[in-house]
Protein backbone atom coordinates (compact mmCIF):
# COMPACT_ATOMS: atom_id res chain seq x y z
CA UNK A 1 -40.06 103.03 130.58
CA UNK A 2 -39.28 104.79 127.45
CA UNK A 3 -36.25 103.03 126.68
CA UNK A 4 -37.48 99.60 127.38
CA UNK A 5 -40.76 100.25 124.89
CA UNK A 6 -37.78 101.35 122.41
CA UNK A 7 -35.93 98.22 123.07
CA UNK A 8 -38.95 96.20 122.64
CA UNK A 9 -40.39 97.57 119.44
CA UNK A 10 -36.37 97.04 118.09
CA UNK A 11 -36.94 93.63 119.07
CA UNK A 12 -39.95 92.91 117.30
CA UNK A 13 -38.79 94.76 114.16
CA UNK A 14 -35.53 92.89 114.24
CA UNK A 15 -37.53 89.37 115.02
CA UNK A 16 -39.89 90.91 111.06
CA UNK A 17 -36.58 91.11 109.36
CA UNK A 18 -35.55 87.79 110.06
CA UNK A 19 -38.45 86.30 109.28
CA UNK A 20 -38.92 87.99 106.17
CA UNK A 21 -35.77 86.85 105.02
CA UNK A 22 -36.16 83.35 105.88
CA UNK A 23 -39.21 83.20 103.97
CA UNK A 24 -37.69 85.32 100.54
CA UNK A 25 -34.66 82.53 101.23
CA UNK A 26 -37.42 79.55 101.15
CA UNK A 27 -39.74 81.16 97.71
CA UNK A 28 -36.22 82.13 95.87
CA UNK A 29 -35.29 77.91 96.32
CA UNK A 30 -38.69 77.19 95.28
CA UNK A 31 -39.42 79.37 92.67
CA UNK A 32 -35.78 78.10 91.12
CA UNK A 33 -36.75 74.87 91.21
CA UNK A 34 -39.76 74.51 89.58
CA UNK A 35 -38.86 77.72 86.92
CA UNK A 36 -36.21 75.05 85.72
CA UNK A 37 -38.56 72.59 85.74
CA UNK A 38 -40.87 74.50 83.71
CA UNK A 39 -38.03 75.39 81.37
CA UNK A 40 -37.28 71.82 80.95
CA UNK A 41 -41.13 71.25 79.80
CA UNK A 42 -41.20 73.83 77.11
CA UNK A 43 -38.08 72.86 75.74
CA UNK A 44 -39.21 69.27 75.54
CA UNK A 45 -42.41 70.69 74.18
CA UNK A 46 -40.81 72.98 71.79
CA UNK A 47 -38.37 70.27 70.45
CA UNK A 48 -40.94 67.49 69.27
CA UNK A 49 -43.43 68.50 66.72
CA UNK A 50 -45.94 65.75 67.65
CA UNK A 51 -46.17 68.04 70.75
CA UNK A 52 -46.89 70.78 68.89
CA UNK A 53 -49.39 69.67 66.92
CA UNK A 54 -51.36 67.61 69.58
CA UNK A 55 -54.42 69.72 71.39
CA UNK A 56 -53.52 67.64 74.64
CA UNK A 57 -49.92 69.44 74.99
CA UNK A 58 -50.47 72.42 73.07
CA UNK A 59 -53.33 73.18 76.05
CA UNK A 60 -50.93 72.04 78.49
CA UNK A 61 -48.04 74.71 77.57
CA UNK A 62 -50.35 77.62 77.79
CA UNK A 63 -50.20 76.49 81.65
CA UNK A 64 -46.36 76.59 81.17
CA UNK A 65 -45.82 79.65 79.92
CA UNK A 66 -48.07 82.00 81.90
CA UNK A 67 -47.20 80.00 84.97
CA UNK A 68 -43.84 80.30 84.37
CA UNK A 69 -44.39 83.91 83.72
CA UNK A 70 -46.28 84.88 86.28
CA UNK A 71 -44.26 83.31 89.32
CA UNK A 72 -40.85 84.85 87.76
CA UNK A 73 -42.83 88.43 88.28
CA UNK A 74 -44.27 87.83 91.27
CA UNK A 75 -41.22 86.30 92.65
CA UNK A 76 -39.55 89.86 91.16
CA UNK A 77 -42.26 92.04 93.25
CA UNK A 78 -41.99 90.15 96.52
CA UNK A 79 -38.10 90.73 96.41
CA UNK A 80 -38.48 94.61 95.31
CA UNK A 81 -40.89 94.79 98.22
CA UNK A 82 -38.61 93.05 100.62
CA UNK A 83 -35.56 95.18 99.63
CA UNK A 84 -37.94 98.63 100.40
CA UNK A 85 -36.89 99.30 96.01
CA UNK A 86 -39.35 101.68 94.35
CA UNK A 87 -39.65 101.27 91.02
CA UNK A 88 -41.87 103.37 87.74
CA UNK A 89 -45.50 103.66 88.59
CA UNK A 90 -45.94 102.84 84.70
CA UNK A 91 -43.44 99.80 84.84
CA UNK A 92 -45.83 98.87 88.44
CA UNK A 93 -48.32 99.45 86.75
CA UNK A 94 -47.71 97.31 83.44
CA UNK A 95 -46.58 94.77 85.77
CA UNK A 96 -49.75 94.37 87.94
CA UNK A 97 -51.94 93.92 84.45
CA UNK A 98 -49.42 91.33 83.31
CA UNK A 99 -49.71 89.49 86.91
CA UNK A 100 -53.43 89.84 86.14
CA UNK A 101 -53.77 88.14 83.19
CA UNK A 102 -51.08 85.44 83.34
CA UNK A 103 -52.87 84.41 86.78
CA UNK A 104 -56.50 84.21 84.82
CA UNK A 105 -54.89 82.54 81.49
CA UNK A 106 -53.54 79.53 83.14
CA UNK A 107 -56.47 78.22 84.91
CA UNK A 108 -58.71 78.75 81.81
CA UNK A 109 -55.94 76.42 80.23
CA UNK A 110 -56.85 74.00 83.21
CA UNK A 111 -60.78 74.22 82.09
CA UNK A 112 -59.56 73.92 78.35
CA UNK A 113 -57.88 70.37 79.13
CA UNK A 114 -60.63 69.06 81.08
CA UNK A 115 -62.75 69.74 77.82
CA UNK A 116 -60.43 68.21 76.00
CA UNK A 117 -60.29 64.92 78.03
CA UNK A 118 -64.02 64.96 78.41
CA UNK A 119 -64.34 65.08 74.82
CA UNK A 120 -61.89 62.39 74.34
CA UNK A 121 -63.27 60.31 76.94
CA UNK A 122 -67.27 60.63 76.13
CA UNK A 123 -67.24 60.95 72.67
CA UNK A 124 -64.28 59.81 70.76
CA UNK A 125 -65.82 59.32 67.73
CA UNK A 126 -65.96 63.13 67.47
CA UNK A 127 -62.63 64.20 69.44
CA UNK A 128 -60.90 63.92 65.47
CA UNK A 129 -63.69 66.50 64.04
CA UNK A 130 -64.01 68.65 67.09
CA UNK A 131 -59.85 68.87 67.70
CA UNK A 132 -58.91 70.44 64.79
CA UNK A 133 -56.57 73.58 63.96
CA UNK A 134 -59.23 76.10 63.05
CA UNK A 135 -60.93 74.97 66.45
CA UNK A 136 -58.08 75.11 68.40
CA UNK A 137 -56.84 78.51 67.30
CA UNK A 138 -59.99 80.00 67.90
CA UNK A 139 -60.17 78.38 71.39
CA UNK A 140 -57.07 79.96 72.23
CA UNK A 141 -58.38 83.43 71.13
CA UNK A 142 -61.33 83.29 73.39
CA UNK A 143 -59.40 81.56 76.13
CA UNK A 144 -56.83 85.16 75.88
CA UNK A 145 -59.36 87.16 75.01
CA UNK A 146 -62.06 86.18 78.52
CA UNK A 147 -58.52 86.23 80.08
CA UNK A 148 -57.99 90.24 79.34
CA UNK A 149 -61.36 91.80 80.58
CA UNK A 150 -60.38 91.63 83.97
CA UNK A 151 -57.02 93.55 83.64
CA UNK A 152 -58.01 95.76 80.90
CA UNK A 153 -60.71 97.05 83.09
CA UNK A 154 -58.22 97.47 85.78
CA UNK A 155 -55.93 99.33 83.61
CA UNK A 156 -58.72 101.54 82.21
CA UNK A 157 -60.72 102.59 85.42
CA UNK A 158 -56.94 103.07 87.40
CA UNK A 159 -55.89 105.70 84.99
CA UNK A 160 -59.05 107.28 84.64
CA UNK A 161 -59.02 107.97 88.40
CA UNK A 162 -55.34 108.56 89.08
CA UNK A 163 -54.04 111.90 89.10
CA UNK A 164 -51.39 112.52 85.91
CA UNK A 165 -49.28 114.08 88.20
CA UNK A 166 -48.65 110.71 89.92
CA UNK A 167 -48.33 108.80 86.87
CA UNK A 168 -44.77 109.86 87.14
CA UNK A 169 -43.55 109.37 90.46
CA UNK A 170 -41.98 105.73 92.01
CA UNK A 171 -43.87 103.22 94.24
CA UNK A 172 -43.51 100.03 95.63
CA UNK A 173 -45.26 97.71 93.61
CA UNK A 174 -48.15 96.45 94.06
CA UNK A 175 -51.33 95.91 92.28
CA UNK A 176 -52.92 97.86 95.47
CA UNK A 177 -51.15 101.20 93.84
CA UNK A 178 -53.64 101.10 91.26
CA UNK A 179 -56.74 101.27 93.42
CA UNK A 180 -57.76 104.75 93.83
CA UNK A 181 -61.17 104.06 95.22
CA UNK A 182 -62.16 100.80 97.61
CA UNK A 183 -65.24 99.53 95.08
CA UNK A 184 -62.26 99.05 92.12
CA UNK A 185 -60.57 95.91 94.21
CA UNK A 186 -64.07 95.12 95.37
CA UNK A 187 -65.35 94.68 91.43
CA UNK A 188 -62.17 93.34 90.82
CA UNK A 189 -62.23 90.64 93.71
CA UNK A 190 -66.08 89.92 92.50
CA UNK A 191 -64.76 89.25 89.02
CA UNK A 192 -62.39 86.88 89.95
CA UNK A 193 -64.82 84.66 91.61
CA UNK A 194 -67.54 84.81 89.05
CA UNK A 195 -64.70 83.29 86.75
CA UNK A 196 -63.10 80.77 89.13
CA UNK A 197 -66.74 79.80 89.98
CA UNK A 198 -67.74 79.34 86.50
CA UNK A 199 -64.47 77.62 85.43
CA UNK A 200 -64.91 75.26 88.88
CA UNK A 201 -68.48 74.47 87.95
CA UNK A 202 -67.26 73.27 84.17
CA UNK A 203 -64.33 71.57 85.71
CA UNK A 204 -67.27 69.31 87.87
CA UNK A 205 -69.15 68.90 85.14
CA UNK A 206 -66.04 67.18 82.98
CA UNK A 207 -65.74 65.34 86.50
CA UNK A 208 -68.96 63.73 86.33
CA UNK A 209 -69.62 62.79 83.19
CA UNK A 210 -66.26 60.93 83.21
CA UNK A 211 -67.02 59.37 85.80
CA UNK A 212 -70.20 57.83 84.55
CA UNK A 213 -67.80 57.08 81.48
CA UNK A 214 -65.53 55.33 83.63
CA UNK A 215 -68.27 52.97 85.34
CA UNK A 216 -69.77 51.91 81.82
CA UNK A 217 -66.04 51.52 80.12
CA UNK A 218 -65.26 48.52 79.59
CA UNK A 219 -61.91 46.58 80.75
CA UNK A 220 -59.60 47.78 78.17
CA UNK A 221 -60.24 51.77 78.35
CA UNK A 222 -60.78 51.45 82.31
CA UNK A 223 -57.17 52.43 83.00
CA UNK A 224 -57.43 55.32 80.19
CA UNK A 225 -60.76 56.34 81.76
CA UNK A 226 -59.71 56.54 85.32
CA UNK A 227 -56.22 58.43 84.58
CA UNK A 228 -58.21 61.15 83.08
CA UNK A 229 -60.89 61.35 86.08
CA UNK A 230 -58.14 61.64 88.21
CA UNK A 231 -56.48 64.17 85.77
CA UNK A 232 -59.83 66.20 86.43
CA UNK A 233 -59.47 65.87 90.14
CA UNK A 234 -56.17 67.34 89.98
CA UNK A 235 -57.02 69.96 87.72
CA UNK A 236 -60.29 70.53 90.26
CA UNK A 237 -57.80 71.16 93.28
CA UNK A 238 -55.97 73.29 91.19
CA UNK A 239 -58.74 75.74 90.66
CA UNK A 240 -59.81 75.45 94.52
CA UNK A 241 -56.35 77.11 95.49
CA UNK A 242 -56.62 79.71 93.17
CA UNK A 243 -60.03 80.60 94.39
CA UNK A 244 -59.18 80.16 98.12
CA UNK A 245 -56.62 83.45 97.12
CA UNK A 246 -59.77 85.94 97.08
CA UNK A 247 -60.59 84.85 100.55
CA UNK A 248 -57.55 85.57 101.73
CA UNK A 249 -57.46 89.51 102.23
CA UNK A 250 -60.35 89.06 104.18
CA UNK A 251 -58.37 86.98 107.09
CA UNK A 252 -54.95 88.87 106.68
CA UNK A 253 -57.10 92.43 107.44
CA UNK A 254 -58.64 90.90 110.27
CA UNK A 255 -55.57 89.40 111.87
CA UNK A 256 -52.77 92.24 111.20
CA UNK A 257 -55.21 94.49 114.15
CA UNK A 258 -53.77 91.21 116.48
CA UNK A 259 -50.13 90.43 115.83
CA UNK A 260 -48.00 91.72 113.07
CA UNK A 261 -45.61 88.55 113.02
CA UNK A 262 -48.58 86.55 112.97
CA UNK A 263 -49.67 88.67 110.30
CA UNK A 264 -46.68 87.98 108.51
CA UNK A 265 -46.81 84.31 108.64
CA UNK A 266 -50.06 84.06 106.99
CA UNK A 267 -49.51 86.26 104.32
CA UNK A 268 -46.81 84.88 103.48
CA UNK A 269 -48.34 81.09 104.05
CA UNK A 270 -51.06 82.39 101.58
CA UNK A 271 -48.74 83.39 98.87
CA UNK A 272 -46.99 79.66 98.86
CA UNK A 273 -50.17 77.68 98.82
CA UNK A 274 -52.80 79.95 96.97
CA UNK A 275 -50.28 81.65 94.50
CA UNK A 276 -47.42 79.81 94.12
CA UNK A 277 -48.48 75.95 94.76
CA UNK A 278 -51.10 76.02 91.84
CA UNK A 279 -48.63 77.20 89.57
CA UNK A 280 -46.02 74.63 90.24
CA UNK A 281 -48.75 71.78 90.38
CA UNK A 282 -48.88 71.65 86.27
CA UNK A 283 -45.93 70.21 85.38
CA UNK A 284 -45.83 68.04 88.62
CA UNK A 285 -49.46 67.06 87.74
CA UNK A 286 -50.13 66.76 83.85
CA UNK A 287 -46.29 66.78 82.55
CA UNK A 288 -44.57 64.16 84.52
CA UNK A 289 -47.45 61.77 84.33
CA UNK A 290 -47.92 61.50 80.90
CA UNK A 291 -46.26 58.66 79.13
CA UNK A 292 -45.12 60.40 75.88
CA UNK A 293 -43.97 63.83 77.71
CA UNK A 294 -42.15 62.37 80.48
CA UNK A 295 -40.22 59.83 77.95
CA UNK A 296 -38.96 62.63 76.08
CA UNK A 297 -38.15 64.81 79.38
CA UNK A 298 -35.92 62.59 80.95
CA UNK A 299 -34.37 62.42 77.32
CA UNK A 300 -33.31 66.00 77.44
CA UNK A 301 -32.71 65.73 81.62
CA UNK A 302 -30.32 63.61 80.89
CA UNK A 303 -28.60 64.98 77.60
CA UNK A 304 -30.04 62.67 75.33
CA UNK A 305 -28.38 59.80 77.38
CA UNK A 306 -31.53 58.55 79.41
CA UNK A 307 -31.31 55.06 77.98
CA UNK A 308 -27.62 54.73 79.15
CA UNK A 309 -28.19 56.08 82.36
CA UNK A 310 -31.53 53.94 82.85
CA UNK A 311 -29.30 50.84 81.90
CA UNK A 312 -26.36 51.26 83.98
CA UNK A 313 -28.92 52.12 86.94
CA UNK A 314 -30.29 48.69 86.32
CA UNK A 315 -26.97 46.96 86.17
CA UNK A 316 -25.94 48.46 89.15
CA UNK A 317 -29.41 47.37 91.42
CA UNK A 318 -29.03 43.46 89.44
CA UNK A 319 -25.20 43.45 90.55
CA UNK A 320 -26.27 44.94 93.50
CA UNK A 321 -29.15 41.63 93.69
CA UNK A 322 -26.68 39.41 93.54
CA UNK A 323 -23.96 40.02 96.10
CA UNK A 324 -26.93 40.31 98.22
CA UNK A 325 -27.83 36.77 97.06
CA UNK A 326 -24.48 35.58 96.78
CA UNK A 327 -23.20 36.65 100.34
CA UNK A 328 -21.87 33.82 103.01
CA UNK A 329 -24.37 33.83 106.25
CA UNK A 330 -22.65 34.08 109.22
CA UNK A 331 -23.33 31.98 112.09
């Protein structure tokens, strides 16, 4: 009886392993491909000064860069995890505050650009005077600074409660290391959702009063109109993701008491589409479907040769066109 329970519980752990590494396998492929995607995006953004200078894309990197950011680290702590590697609790612990505010910073960006396009949209007589350097830079403070409460507060309360002694030992990292007593993640988790609430309400707000901007446009700005409404949309899903994250803990606790592969599945299921997928939705969403971005990106995609390429793909489909044409029937 013994030995078969033994010979079970090897098979289940055995059946874990495998599945673990199937799914690090899957999030390594994904996380390469759109970390070179994102790469490709700042570059572009990074080579052209108009981009640099616009409020449009100069909002639209600081989704880049902490997106970027914060799925090469959290991509870095599911591996150390997997592989069982302790590392610093300091390093753990200055990577959980980074995690923290890279994954606040980017959907504030989100709320930023619906602003912007709600501002452009509704009152472009004023977009000039409102969009200006001075504004922008100070935007950009307050957008980093409402971005930092949250993990300075986690940084402050964890070492005020954490023994010294244990400041120098090794973990595996987590941000759950650096709650001490269950009310920090609960003020934590509360935070979060005032701010994803707020930022969601702000987002609908932009939503509507595009919308009515859309209805009254007239024929020439309707296709301007309805790009950014749907812009809004986007950015509105976006935001719904990240919230849906908070709710998460709630159903992993409740099923890891049932079935631990299970249990596996959808934690890992909630890391891809609450984590991950909103990340990896900006430069799918905002950067290829611009006109002026995307020109430029498949510039640099293809080494400056785009119009070559584009031209030899065309010869190829009208040569193509006309042996079809050109080609006997047979009877």
């Amino acid at each position: 009886m013994q030995n078969d329970t033994e010979y079970s519980n090897m098979k289940i752990n055995r059946k874990m392993f495998l599945l673990m590494e199937s799914f690090v396998i899957i999030q390594l492929a994904v996380v390469a491909i759109f970390l070179y995607i994102n790469c490709l995006m700042i570059f572009t953004f990074l080579k052209k000064e108009a981009f640099r200078t616009d409020t449009r894309y100069i909002l639209f990197s600081q989704t880049l860069f902490p997106d970027s950011g914060l799925i090469l680290i959290t991509n870095l702590s599911v591996v150390l995890i997997y592989y069982q590697v302790a590392i610093h609790f300091v390093v753990c612990c200055l990577l959980s505050v980074i995690m923290s505010l890279l994954s606040i910073v980017s959907p504030l960006a989100l709320v930023a650009m619906c602003l912007e396009r709600y501002v452009a949209i509704c009152m472009p007589l004023r977009h000039a005077d409102i969009s200006t350097p001075r504004t922008r830079n100070m935007g950009l403070l307050i957008m980093w600074l409402i971005s930092s409460v949250i993990p300075i507060y986690v940084l402050y309360v964890s070492l005020f409660l954490i023994p010294s002694k244990f400041l120098q030992t090794y973990v595996m990292c987590s941000i759950d290391v650096l709650f001490v007593e269950s009310w920090q993640n609960l003020v934590r988790t509360t935070l979060f959702q005032m701010y994803f609430l707020v930022m969601f309400g702000i987002v609908l707000f932009t939503y509507v009063k595009i919308m009515k901007a859309a209805r009254a446009a007239s024929s020439e700005n309707k296709k301007s109109t309805n790009k950014g409404l749907r812009t809004v949309l986007l950015h509105a899903f976006q935001l719904l993701l990240s919230l849906l994250q908070f709710i998460c803990p709630y159903v992993e606790s409740s099923i890891l008491h049932i079935d631990m592969l299970l249990y596996l599945k959808v934690r890992y299921s909630n890391f891809m589409l609450f984590i991950l997928a909103p990340r990896c939705l900006s430069p799918l969403i905002y950067g290829l479907r611009d006109e002026k971005f995307s020109v430029v990106l498949r510039n640099y995609v293809f080494f400056g040769h785009y119009t070559f390429v584009s031209n030899l793909f065309s010869s190829i489909k009208s040569i193509s066109r006309v042996q079809t044409k050109t080609k006997p029937m047979v009877i």
